[in-house]
Protein backbone atom coordinates (compact mmCIF):
# COMPACT_ATOMS: atom_id res chain seq x y z
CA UNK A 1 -36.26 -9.11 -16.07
CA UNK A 2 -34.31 -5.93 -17.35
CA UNK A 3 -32.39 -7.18 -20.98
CA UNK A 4 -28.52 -6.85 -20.63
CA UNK A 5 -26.40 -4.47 -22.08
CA UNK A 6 -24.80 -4.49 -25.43
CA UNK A 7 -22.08 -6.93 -25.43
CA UNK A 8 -18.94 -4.94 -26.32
CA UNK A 9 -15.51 -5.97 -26.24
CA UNK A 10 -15.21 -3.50 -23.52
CA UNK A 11 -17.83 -5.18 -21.38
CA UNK A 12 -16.75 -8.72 -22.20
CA UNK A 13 -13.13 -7.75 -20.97
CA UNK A 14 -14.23 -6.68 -17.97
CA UNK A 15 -16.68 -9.34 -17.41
CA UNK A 16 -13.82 -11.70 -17.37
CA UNK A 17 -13.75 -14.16 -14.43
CA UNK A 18 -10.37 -13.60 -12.93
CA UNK A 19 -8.17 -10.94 -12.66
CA UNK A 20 -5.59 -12.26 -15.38
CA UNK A 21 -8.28 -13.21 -17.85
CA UNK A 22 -9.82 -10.03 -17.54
CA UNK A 23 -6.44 -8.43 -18.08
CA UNK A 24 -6.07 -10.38 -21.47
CA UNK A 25 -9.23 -9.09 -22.23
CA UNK A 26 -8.96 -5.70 -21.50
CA UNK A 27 -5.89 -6.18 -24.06
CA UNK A 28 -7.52 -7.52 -26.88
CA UNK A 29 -10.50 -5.09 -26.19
CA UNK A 30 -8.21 -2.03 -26.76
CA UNK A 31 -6.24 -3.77 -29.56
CA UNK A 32 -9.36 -3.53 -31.53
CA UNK A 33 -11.01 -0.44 -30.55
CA UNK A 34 -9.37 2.35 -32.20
CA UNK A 35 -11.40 5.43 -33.60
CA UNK A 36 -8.66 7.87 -35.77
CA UNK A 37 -9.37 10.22 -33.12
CA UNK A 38 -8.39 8.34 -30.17
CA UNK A 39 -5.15 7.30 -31.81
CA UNK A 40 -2.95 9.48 -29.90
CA UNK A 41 -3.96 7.70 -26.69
CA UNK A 42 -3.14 4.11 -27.75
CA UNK A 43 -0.13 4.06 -25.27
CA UNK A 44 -2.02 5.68 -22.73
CA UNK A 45 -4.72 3.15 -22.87
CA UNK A 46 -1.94 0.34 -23.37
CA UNK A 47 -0.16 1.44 -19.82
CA UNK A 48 -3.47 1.19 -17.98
CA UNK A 49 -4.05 -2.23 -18.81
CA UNK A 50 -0.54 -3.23 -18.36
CA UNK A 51 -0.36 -1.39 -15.03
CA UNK A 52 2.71 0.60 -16.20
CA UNK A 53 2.40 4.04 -13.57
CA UNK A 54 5.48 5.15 -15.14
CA UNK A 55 4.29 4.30 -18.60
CA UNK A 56 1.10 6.17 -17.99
CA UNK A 57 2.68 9.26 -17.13
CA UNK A 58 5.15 9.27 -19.59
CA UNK A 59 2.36 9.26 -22.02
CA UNK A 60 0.37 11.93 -20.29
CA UNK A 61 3.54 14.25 -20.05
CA UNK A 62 3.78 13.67 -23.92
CA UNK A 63 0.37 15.49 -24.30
CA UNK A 64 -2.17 11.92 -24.54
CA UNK A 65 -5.55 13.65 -24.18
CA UNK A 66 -6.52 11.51 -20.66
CA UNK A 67 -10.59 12.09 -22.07
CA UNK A 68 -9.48 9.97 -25.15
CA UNK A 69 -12.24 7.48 -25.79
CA UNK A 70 -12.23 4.22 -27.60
CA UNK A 71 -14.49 2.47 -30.31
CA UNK A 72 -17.10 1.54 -27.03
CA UNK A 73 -16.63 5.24 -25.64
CA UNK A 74 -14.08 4.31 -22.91
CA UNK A 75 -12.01 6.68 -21.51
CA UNK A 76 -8.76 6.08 -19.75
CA UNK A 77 -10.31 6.52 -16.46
CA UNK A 78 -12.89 3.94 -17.48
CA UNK A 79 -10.47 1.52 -18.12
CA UNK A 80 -8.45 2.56 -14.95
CA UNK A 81 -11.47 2.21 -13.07
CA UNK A 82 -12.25 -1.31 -14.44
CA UNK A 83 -9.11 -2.72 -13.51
CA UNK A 84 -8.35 -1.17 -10.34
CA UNK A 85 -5.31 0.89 -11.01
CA UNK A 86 -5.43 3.49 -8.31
CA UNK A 87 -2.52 5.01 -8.74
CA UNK A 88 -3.12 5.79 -12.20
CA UNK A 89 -6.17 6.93 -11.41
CA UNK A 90 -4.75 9.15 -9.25
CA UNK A 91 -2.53 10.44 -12.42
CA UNK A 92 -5.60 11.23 -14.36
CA UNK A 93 -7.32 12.72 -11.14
CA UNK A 94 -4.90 15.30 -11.17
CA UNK A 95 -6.10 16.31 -14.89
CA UNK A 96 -9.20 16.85 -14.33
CA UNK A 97 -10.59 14.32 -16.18
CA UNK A 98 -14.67 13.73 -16.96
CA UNK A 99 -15.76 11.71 -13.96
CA UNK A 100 -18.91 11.47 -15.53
CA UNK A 101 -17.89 10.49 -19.06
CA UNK A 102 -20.13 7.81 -20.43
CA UNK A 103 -19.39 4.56 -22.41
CA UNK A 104 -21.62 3.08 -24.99
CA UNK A 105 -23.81 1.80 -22.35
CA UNK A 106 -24.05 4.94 -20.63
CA UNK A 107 -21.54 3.60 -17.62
CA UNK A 108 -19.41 5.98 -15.86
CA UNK A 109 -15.85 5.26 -14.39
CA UNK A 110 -17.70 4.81 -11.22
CA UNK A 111 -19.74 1.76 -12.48
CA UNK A 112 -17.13 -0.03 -13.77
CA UNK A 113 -15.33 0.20 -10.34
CA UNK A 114 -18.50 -0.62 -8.37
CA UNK A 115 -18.73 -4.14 -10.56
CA UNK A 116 -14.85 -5.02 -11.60
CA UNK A 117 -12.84 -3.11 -8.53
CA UNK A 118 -13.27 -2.44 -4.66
CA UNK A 119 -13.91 -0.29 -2.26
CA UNK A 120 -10.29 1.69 -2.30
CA UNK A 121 -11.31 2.16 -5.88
CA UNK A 122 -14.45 3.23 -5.67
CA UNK A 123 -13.62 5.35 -2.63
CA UNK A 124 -11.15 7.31 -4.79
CA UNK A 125 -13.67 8.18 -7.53
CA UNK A 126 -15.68 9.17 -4.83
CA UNK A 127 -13.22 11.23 -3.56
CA UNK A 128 -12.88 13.12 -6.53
CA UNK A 129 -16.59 13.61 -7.03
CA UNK A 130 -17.72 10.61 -9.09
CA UNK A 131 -21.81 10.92 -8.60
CA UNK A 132 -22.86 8.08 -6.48
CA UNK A 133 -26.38 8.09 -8.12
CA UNK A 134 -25.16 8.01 -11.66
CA UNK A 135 -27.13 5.96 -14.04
CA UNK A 136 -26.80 3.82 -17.16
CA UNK A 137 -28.53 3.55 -20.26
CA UNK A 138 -30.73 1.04 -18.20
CA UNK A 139 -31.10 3.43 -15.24
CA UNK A 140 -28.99 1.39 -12.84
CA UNK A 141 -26.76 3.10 -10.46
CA UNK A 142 -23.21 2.22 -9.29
CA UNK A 143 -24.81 -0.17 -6.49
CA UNK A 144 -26.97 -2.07 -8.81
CA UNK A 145 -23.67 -3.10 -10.31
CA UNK A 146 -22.14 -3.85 -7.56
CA UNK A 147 -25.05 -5.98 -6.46
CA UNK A 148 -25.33 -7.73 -9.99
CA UNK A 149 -21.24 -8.88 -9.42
CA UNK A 150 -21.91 -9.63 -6.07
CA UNK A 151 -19.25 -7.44 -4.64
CA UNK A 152 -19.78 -6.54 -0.79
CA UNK A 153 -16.42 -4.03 -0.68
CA UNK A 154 -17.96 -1.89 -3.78
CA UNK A 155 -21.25 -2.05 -2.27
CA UNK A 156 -20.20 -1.28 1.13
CA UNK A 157 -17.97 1.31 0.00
CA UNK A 158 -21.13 2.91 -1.62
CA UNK A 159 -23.54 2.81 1.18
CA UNK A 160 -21.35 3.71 3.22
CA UNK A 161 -21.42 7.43 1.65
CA UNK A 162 -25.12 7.10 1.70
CA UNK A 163 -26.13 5.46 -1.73
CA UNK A 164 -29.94 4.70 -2.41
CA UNK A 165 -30.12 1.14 -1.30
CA UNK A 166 -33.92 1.49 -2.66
CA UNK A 167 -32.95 3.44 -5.97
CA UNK A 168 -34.78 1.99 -9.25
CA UNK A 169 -33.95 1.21 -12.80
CA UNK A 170 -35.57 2.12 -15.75
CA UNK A 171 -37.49 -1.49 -15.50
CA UNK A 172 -37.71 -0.48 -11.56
CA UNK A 173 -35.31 -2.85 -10.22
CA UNK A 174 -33.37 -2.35 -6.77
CA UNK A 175 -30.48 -3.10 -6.01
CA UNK A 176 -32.02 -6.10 -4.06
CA UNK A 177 -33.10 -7.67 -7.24
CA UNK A 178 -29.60 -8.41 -8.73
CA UNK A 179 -28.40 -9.68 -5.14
CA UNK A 180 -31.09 -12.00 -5.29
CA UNK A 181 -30.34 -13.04 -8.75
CA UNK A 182 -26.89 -14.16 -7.54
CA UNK A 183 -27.21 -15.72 -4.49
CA UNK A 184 -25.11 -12.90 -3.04
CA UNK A 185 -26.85 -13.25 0.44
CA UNK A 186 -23.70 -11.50 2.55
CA UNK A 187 -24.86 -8.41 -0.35
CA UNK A 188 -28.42 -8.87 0.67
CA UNK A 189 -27.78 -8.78 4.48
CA UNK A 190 -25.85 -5.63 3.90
CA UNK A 191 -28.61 -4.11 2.03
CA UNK A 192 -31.19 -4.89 4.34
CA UNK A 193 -29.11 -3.62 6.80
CA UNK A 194 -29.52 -0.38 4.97
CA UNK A 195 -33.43 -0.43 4.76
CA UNK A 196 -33.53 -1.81 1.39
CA UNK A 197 -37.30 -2.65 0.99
CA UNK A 198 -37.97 -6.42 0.62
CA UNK A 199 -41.08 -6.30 -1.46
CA UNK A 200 -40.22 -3.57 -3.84
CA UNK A 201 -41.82 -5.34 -7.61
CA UNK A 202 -40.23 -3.79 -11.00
CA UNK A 203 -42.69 -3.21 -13.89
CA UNK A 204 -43.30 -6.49 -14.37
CA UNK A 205 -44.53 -7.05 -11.04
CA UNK A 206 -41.49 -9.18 -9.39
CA UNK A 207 -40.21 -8.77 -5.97
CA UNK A 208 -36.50 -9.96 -5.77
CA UNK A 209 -38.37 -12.90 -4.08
CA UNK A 210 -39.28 -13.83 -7.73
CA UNK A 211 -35.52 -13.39 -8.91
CA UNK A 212 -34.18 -15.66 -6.39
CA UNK A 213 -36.71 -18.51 -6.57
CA UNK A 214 -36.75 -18.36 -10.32
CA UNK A 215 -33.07 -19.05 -10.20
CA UNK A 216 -32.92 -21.24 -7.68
CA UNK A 217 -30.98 -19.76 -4.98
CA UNK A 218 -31.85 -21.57 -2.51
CA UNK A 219 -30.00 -19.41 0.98
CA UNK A 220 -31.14 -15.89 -0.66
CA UNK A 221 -34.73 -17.30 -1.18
CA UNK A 222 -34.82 -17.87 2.60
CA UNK A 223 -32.69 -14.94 3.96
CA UNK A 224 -36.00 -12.34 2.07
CA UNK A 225 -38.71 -14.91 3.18
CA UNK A 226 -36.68 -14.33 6.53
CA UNK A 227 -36.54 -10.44 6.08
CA UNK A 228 -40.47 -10.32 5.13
CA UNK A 229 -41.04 -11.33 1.82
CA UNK A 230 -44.80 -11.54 0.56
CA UNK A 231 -44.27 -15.25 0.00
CA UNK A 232 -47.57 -15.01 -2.44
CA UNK A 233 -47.21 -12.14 -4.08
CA UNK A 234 -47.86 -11.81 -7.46
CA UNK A 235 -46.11 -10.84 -10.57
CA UNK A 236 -47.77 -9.00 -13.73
CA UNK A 237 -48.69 -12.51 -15.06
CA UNK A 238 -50.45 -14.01 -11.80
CA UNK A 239 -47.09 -16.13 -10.99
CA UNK A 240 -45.80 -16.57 -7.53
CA UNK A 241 -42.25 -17.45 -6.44
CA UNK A 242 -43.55 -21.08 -6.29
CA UNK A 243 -44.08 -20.95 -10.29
CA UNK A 244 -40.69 -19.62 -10.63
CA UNK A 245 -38.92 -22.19 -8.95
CA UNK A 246 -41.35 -24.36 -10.51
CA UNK A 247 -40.30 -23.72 -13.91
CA UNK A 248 -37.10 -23.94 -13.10
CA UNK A 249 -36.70 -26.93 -11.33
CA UNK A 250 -35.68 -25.89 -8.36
CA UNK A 251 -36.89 -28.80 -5.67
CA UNK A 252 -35.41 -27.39 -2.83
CA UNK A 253 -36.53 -23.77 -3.30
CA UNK A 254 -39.73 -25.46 -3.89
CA UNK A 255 -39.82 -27.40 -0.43
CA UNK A 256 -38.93 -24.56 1.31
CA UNK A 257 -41.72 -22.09 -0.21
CA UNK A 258 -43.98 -24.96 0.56
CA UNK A 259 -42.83 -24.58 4.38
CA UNK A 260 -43.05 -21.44 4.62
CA UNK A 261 -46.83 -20.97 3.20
CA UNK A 262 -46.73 -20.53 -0.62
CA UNK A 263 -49.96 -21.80 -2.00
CA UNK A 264 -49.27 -24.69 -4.54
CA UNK A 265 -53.02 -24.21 -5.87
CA UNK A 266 -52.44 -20.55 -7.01
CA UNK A 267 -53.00 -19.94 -10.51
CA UNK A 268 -51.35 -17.70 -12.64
CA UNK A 269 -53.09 -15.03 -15.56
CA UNK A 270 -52.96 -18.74 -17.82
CA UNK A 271 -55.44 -20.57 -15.21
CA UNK A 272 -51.35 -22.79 -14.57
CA UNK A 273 -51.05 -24.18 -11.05
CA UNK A 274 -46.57 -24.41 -9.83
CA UNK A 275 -47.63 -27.79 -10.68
CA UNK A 276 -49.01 -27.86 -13.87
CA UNK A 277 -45.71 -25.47 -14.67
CA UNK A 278 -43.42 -27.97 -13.62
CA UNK A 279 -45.05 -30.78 -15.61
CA UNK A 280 -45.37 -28.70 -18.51
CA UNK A 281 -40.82 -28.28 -17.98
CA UNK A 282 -41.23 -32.05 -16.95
CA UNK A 283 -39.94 -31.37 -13.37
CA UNK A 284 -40.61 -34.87 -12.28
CA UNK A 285 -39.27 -34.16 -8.56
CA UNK A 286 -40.81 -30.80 -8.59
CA UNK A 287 -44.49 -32.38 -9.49
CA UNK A 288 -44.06 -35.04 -6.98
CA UNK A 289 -42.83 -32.19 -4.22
CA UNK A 290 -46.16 -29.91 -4.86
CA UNK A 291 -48.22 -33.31 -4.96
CA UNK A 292 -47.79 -33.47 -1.24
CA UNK A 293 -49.58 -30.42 -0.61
């Protein structure tokens, strides 16, 4: 699976859980991310995450440069964008800012919508002529995002003006992948919906099939066995699905591939059976599951 981005203060305040926390986040993020050149935009950036309009364009009347970027290369718009302030977005819109500026992790303003915002938000960037196939430092668009947060309105919003439900990362991941990582199955009907290809494998050979059993998500795992999943295909190591819900313990992901035809005798590039995983995690339940087949 693809590594995660570098954990800025940026990213960690808008990976906040709620909207309040992620608020106080944002806060403390811009508190402490303060190049000399950016210094003229510390109000600016301090209206956004208050959700001050009038504050905001105040600031921007007074000459704040509206491309100013912080310590993790955020720009005002990113921040905007992150929090769902449309009408200052609309504020910096009208300045023609860089829709396409980049943080450190090579996310645009459209990105951070797609994964923190929704649809209104994202439609807006969109508007303005955001790219909808932008990518990352890790080659993931605005919908892989959206897919990795689980959020249907940013995802809808984004197929609905035709984004690549099929488009690949760096590591070739869809979009399908993170959905199935999260259990977001309303996500993964959606993208379905949209032809997303159920048995696409990223480098290292895994379907989202892989991603979901290895996790244990128990309602995705049988929505893409539903949809056509190769319940037996392989990853670049010989495992199955079974030896990812194997090693992780998942029983009930287990059953289920069992109904539905995995092979508990495979063997993986290590000569392992899903069995001889499990008793190697001491899975107790799991051994005694794939010991009835």
């Amino acid at each position: 699976m693809s590594a995660a981005p570098r954990a800025t203060l940026f990213t960690m305040a808008a990976n906040a859980d709620n909207v309040a926390m992620r608020a106080a986040a944002m806060m403390l993020a811009l508190a402490f991310a303060w190049p000399a050149h950016a210094q003229d935009a510390k109000a600016l950036f301090a209206a956004i995450s208050d959700g001050n309009q009038h504050s905001a364009w105040l600031e921007l009347r007074r000459g704040a440069d509206p491309n100013a970027k912080n310590a993790d290369g955020a720009t005002p718009l990113h921040v905007a964008a992150a929090l769902g302030r449309d009408g200052i977005m609309k504020l910096l819109l009208e300045r023609k800012v860089e829709l396409e500026a980049r943080d450190v992790d090579g996310n645009t303003p459209l990105h951070l919508a797609a994964a923190h915002a929704d649809g209104d938000t994202v439609e807006l960037l969109l508007d303005g002529g955001a790219k909808i196939e932008a990518r990352n430092g890790l080659g993931e668009t605005p919908l892989h995002l959206a897919a990795e947060s689980g959020r249907i309105d940013t995802a809808r919003a984004l197929l609905e003006r035709q984004a690549d439900a099929n488009a690949r990362t760096s590591n070739n991941e869809t979009p399908l992948h993170p959905a199935a990582m999260a259990g977001a199955t309303q996500l993964i009907v959606l993208l379905l919906d949209r032809k997303a290809n159920v048995n696409l494998a990223n480098r290292d050979g895994e379907a989202p099939l892989f991603w979901s059993a290895a996790t244990g998500t128990l309602e995705a795992t049988q929505l893409l066995v539903e949809s056509g999943a190769e319940v037996n295909a392989r990853d670049a190591n010989g495992n199955t699905a079974l030896h990812g819900a194997a090693d992780g313990g998942h029983v009930e992901v287990v059953a289920f591939l069992l109904a539905a035809k995995a092979n508990a005798t495979a063997k993986n590039a290590a000569g392992l059976t899903p069995a001889d995983v499990a008793r190697a995690r001491r899975h107790a339940d799991v051994v005694q599951t794939l010991g009835k087949r």
